[in-house]
Protein backbone atom coordinates (compact mmCIF):
# COMPACT_ATOMS: atom_id res chain seq x y z
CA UNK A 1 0.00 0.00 0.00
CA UNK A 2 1.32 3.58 -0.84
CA UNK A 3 1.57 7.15 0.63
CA UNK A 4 -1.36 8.08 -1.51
CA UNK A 5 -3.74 4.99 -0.13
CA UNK A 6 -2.89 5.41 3.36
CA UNK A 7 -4.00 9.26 2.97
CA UNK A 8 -6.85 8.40 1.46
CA UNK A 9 -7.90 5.34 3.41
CA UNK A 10 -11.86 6.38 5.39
CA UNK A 11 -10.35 5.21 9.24
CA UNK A 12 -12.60 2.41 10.61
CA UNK A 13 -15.17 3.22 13.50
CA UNK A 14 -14.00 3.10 16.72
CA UNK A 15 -15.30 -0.41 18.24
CA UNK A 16 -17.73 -0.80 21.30
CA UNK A 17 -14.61 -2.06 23.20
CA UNK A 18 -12.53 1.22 22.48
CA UNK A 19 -15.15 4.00 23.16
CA UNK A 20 -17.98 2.29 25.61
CA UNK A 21 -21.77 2.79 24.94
CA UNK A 22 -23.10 5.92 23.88
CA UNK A 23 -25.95 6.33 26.30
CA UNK A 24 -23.31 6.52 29.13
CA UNK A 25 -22.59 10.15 28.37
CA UNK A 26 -26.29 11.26 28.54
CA UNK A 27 -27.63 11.75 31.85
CA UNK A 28 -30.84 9.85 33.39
CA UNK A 29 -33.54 11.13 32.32
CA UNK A 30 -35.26 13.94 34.62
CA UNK A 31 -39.09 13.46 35.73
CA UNK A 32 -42.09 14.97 34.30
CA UNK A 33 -43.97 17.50 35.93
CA UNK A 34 -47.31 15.92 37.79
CA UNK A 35 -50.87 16.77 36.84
CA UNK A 36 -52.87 14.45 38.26
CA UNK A 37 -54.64 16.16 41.40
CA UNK A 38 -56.10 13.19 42.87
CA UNK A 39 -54.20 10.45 44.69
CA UNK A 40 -52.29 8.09 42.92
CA UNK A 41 -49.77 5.17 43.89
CA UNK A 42 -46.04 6.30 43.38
CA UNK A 43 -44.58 3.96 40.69
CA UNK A 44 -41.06 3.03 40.92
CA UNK A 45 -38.98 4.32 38.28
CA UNK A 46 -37.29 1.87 36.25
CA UNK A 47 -33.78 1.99 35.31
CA UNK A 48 -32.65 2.44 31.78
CA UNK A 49 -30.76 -0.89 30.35
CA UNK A 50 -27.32 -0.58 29.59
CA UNK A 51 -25.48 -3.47 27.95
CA UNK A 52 -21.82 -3.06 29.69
CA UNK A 53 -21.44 -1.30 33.20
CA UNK A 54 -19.97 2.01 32.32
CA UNK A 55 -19.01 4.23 35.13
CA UNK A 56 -21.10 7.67 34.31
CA UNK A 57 -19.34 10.68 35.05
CA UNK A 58 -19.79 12.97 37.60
CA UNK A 59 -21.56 16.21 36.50
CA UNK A 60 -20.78 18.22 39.33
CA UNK A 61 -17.55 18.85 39.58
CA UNK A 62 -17.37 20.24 42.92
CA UNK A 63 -19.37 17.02 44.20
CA UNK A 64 -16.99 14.55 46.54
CA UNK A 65 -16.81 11.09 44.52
CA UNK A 66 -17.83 9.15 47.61
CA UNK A 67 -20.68 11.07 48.34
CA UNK A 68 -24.17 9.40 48.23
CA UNK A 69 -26.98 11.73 46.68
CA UNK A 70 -29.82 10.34 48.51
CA UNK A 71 -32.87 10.69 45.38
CA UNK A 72 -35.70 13.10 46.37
CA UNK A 73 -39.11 11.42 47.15
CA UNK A 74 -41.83 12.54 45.06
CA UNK A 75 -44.94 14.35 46.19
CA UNK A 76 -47.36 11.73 45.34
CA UNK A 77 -50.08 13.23 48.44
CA UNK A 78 -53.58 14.46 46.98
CA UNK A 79 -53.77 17.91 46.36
CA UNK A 80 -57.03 19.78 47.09
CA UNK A 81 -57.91 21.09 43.58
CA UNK A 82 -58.76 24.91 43.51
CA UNK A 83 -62.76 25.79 43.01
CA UNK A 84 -64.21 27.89 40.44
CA UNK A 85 -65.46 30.90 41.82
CA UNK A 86 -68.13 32.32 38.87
CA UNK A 87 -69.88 35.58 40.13
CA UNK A 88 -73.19 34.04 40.38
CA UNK A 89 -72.96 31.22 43.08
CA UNK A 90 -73.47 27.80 42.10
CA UNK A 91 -76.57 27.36 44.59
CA UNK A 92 -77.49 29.82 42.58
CA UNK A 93 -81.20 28.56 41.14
CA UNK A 94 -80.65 25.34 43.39
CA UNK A 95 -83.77 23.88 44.66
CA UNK A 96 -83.86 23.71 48.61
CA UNK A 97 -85.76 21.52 49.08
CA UNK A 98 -84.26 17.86 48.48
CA UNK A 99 -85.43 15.48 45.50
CA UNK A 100 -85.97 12.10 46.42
CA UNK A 101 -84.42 9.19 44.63
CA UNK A 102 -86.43 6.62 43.16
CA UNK A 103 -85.66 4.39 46.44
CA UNK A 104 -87.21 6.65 48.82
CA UNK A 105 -90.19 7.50 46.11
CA UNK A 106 -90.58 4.00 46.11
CA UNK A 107 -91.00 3.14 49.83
CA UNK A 108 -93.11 6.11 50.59
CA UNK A 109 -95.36 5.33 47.48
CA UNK A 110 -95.22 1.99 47.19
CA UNK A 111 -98.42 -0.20 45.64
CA UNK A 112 -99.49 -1.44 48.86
CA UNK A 113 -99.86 1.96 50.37
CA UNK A 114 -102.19 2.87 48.13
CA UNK A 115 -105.99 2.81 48.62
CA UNK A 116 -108.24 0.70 45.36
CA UNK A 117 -111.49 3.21 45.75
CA UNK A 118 -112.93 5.78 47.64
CA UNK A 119 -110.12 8.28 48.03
CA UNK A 120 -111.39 11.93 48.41
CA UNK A 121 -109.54 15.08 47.49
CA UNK A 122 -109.18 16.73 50.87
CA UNK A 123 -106.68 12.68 51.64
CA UNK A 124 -105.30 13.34 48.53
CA UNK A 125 -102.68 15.57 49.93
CA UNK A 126 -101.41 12.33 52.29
CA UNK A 127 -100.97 10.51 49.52
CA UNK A 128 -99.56 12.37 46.67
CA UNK A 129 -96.78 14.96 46.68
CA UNK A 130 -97.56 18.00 44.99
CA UNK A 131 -102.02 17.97 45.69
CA UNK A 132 -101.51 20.83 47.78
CA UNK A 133 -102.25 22.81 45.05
CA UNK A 134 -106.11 21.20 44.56
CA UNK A 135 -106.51 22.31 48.58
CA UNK A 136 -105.31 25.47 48.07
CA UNK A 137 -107.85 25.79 44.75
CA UNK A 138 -110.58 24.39 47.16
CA UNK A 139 -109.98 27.43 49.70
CA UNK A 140 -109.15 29.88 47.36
CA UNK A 141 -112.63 29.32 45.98
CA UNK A 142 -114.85 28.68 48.83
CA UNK A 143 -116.53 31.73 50.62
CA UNK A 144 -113.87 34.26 51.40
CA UNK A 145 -111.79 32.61 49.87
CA UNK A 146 -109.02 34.68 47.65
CA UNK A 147 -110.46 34.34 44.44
CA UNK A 148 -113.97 34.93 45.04
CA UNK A 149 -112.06 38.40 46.90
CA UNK A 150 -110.49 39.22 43.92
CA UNK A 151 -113.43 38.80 41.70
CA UNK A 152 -115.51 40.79 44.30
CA UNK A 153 -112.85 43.41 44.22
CA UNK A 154 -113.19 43.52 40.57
CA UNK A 155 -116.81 43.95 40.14
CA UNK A 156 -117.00 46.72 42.52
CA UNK A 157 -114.29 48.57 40.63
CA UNK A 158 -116.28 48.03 37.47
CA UNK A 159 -119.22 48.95 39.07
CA UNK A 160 -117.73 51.91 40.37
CA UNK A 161 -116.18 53.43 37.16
CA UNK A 162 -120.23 52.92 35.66
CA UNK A 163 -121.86 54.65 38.18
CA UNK A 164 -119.34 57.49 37.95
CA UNK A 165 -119.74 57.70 34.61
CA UNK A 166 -123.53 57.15 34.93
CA UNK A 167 -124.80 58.18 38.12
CA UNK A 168 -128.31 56.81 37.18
CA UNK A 169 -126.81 53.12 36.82
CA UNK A 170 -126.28 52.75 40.79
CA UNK A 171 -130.07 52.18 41.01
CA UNK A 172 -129.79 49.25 38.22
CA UNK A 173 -126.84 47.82 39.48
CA UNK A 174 -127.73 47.19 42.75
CA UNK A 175 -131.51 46.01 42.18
CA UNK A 176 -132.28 43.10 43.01
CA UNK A 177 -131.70 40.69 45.48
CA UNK A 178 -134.44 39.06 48.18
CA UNK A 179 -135.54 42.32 49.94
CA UNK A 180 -138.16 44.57 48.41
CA UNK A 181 -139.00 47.98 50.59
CA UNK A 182 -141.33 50.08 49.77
CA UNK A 183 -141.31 54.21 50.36
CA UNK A 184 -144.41 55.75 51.49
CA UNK A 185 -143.55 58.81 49.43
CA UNK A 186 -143.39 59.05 45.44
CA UNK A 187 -140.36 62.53 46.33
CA UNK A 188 -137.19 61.45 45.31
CA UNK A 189 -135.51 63.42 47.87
CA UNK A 190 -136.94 60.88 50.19
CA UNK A 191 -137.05 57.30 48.08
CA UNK A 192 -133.35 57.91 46.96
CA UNK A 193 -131.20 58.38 50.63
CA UNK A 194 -133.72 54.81 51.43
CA UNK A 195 -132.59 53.04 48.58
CA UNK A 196 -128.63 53.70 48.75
CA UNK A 197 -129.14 53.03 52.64
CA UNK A 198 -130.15 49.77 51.87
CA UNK A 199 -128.01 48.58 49.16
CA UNK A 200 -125.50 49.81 51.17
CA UNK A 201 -126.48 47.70 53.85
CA UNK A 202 -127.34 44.46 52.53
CA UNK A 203 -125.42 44.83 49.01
CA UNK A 204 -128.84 44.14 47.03
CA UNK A 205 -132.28 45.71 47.10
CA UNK A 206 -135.10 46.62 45.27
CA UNK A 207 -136.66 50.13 47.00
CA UNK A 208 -139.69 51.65 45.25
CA UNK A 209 -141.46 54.34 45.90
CA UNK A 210 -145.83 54.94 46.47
CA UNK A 211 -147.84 57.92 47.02
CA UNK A 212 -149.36 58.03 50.83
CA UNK A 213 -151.01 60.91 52.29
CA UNK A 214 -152.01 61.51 55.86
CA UNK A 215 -155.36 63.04 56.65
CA UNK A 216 -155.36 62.53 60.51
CA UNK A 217 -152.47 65.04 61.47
CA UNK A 218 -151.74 68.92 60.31
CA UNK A 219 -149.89 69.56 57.10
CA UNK A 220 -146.60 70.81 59.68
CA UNK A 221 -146.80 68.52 62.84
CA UNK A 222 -145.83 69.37 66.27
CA UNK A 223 -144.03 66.93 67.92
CA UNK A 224 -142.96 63.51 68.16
CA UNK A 225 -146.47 62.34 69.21
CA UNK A 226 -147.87 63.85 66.03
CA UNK A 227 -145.34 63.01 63.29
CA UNK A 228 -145.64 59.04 64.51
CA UNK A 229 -149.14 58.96 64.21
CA UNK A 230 -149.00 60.66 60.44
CA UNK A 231 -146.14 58.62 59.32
CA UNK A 232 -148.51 55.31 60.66
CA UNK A 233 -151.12 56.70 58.63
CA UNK A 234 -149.32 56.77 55.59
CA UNK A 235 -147.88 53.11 55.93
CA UNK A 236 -151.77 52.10 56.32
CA UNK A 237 -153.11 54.33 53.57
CA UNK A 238 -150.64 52.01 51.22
CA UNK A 239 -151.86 48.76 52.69
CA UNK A 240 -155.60 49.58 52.29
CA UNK A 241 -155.12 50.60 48.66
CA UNK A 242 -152.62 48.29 47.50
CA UNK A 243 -153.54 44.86 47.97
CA UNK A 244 -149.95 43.22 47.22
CA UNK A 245 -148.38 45.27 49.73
CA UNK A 246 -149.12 42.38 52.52
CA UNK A 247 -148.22 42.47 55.72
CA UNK A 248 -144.48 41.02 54.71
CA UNK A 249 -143.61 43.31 52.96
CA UNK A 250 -141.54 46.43 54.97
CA UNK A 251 -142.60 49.91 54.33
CA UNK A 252 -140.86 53.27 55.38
CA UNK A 253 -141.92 56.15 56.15
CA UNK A 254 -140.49 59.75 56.76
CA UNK A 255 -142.42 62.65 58.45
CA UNK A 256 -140.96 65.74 58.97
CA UNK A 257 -142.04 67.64 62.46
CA UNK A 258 -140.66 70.34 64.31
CA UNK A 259 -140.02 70.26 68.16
CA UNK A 260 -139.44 72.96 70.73
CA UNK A 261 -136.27 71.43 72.63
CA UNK A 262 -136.32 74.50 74.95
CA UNK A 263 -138.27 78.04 75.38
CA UNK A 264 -137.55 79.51 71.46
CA UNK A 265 -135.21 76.76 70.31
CA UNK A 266 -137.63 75.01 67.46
CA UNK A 267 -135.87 72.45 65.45
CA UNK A 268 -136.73 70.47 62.66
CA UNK A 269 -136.48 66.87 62.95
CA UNK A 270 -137.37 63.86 60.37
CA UNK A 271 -139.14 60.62 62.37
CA UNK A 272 -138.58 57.33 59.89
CA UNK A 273 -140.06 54.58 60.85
CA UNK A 274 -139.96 50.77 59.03
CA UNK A 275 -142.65 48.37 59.89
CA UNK A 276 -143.27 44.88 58.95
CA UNK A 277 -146.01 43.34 60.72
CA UNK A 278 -144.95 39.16 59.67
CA UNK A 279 -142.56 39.65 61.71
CA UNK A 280 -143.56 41.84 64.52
CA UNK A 281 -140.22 44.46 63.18
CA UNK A 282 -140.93 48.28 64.02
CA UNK A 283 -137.94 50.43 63.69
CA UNK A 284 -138.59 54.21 64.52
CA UNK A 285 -135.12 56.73 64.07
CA UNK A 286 -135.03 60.26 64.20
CA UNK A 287 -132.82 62.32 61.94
CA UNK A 288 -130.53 65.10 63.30
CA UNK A 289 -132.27 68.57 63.60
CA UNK A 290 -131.71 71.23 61.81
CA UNK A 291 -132.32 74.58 63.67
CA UNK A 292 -135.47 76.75 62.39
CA UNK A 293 -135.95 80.56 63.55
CA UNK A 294 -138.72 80.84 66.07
CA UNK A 295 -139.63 83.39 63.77
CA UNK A 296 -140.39 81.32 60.78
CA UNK A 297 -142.96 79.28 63.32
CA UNK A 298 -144.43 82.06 64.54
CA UNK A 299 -145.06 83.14 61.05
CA UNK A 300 -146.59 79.37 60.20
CA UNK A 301 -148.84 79.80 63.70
CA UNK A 302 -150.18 82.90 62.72
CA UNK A 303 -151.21 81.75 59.21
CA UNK A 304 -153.13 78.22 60.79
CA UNK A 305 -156.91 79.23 61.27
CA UNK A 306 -158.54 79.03 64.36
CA UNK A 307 -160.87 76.62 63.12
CA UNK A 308 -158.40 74.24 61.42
CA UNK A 309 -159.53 70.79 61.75
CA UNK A 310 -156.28 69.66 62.74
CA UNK A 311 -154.93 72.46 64.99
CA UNK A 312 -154.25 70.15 68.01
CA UNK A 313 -151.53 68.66 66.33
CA UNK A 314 -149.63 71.21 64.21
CA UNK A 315 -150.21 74.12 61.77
CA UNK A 316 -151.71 73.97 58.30
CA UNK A 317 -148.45 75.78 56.82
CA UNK A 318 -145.04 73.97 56.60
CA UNK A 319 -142.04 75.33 57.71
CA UNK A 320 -140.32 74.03 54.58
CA UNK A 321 -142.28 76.35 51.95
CA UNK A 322 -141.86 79.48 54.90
CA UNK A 323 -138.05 78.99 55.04
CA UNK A 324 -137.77 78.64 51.09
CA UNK A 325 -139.47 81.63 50.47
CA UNK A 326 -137.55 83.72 53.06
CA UNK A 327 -134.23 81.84 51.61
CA UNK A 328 -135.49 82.24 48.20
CA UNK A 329 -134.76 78.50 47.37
CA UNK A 330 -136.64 75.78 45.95
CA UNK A 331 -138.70 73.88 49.04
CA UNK A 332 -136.10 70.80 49.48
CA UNK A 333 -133.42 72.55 49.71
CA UNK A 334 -133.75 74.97 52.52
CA UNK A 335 -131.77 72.91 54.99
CA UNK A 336 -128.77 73.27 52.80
CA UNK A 337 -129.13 76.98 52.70
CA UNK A 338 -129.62 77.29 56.19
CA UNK A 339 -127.06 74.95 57.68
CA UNK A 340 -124.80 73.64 55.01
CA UNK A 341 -126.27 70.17 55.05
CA UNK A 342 -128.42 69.06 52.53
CA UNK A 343 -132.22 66.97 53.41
CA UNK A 344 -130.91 64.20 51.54
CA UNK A 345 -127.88 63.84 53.37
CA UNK A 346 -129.70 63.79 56.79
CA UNK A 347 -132.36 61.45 55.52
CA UNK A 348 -129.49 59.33 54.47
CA UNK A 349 -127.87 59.01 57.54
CA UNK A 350 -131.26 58.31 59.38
CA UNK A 351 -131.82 55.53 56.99
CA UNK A 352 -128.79 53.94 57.37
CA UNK A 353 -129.17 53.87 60.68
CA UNK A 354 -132.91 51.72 60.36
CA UNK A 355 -131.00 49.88 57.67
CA UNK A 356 -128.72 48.61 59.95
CA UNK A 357 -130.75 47.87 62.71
CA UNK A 358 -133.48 46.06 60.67
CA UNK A 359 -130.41 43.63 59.05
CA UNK A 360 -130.06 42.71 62.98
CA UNK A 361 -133.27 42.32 63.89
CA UNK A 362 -133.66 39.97 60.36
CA UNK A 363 -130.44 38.18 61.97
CA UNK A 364 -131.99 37.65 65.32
CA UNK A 365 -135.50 36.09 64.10
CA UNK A 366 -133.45 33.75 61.54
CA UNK A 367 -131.62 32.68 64.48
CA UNK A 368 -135.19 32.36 66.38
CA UNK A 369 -136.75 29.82 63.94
């Protein structure tokens, strides 16, 4: 072989013998980082195989060579993992009360438990979850209940924006009913404070109006004595002449009479009185007064003849017609020119009162039979 073939000669590769193994020089390889939160067994790691026993060198230099590195023990404890804090809670929309599982639906409900006939809806709450709701619906629509409340509550509103729009439509409305009353006047100023007394009273009631005239007292009476026997008078004119008007039927009525309370104090004072003979019911209320000028009876006194036929109990001129001409208003409402108060208010007030007292005394003979 020549200069020029030993140059160019490609020198073999170093044998296993000469050089060692080639994965002697790299160093173990490190762990990888842990992700598993929950607990796990630590695994042993395994060493790598290495065909001859190579000693590896030492990678820190500074290290002594008979030092023993002790390994370090991996963290293999469970780690609490961190919670996700939204804004809105989680028990956010949670219900609080707890569901049962099908075990616990099945022991409360179970086949045996449950009656073959005859079950009623007010047991039906023992036995089923949720029939609360058909009691509630049973109470809510009884008497008093809620709804029948709010439906009451409704039909007076709508009642209420009619008869403010129609005044008339009150009457209509409230017609009706099982109580009929009769007025022994055909004056509206007295049928109308009767009538919303009543319906006031007992929510329903049909209150009409007749013509009755008294012959057995003076056109003005003086005194009680006198205005309760012409207002009995007029409630037996109507039963004479109408036939239908039987003794079960109630009638009112109003007489206006004028009392002396002391020397030159003259009032004038409305006497109602209700009767209704079936049941033995007479009601007899006096109004407030309103004062009258000892004047304006003078006047009336000196304009009664001396032969009137009914002098002893009053005077043949009313006080009503001498006050509305002095006042120079119409007849009914003198009072209100006088004092404020208007007739119809004071017969309204008056009327409630025998209103109310009759819907007791109704109470107390129900009770009775």
């Amino acid at each position: 072989m020549n200069h020029a073939e030993k140059r160019n000669k490609i020198p073999a590769a170093p044998t296993l013998a000469a050089t060692g193994n080639l994965l002697s020089s790299v160093a173990p390889p490190s762990e990888l980082p842990n992700f598993i939160t929950t607990s796990v067994s630590p695994v042993a790691p395994v060493a790598p195989v290495v065909q001859n026993e190579v000693p590896v060198p030492q990678t820190n230099p500074k290290q002594p060579e008979n030092q023993i590195v002790q390994p370090v023990p991996m963290d293999v404890s469970p780690q609490t993992p961190e919670k996700f804090s939204p804004a809105i809670p989680l028990s956010k929309g949670e219900p609080t009360a707890s569901i049962r599982t099908p075990v616990e639906s099945d022991s409360t409900l179970s086949p045996g438990s449950m009656p073959e006939t005859g079950v009623s809806t007010d047991k039906i709450g023992d036995i089923m979850p949720g029939s609360g709701l058909i009691t509630w619906m049973k109470g809510a629509m009884s008497s008093g209940g809620i709804l029948q409340k709010v439906a009451e509550k409704a039909k007076n509103s709508v009642d209420s924006m009619i008869t403010t729009l129609d005044p008339q439509m009150k009457e209509y409305l409230r017609s009706g009913g099982d109580l009929y009353i009769v007025v022994a006047s055909d004056k509206e100023v007295k049928v109308s404070p009767v009538r919303e007394a009543f319906q006031t009273v007992f929510g329903k009631a049909t209150i009409v109006g007749e013509s009755a005239q008294s012959d057995v007292t003076a056109a003005q009476p003086v005194g009680y004595a006198a205005a309760y026997a012409a207002a009995k008078q007029r409630i037996a004119h109507l039963r004479s002449v109408n036939s239908q008007l039987h003794n079960n039927v109630p009638i009112v009525a109003i007489e206006s009479f004028i009392q002396e309370a002391m020397p030159d104090r003259w009032y004038d004072i409305a006497l109602l009185v209700l009767s209704q003979p079936s049941l033995g019911i007479e009601l007899q209320v006096q109004s407030q007064g309103t004062p009258v000028p000892s004047a304006a009876v003078l006047a009336a006194r000196e304009a009664t003849p001396t032969d009137y036929a009914h002098a002893q109990t009053g005077y043949n001129t009313t006080i009503g017609s001498i006050m509305a001409a002095n006042l120079q208003v119409p007849h009914a409402q003198w009072q209100e020119a006088s004092t404020g108060v208007s007739r119809r208010d004071i017969l309204l007030l008056a009327s409630r009162s025998v209103a109310g007292s009759y819907q007791k005394m109704l109470a107390v003979s129900a009770a009775e039979t």
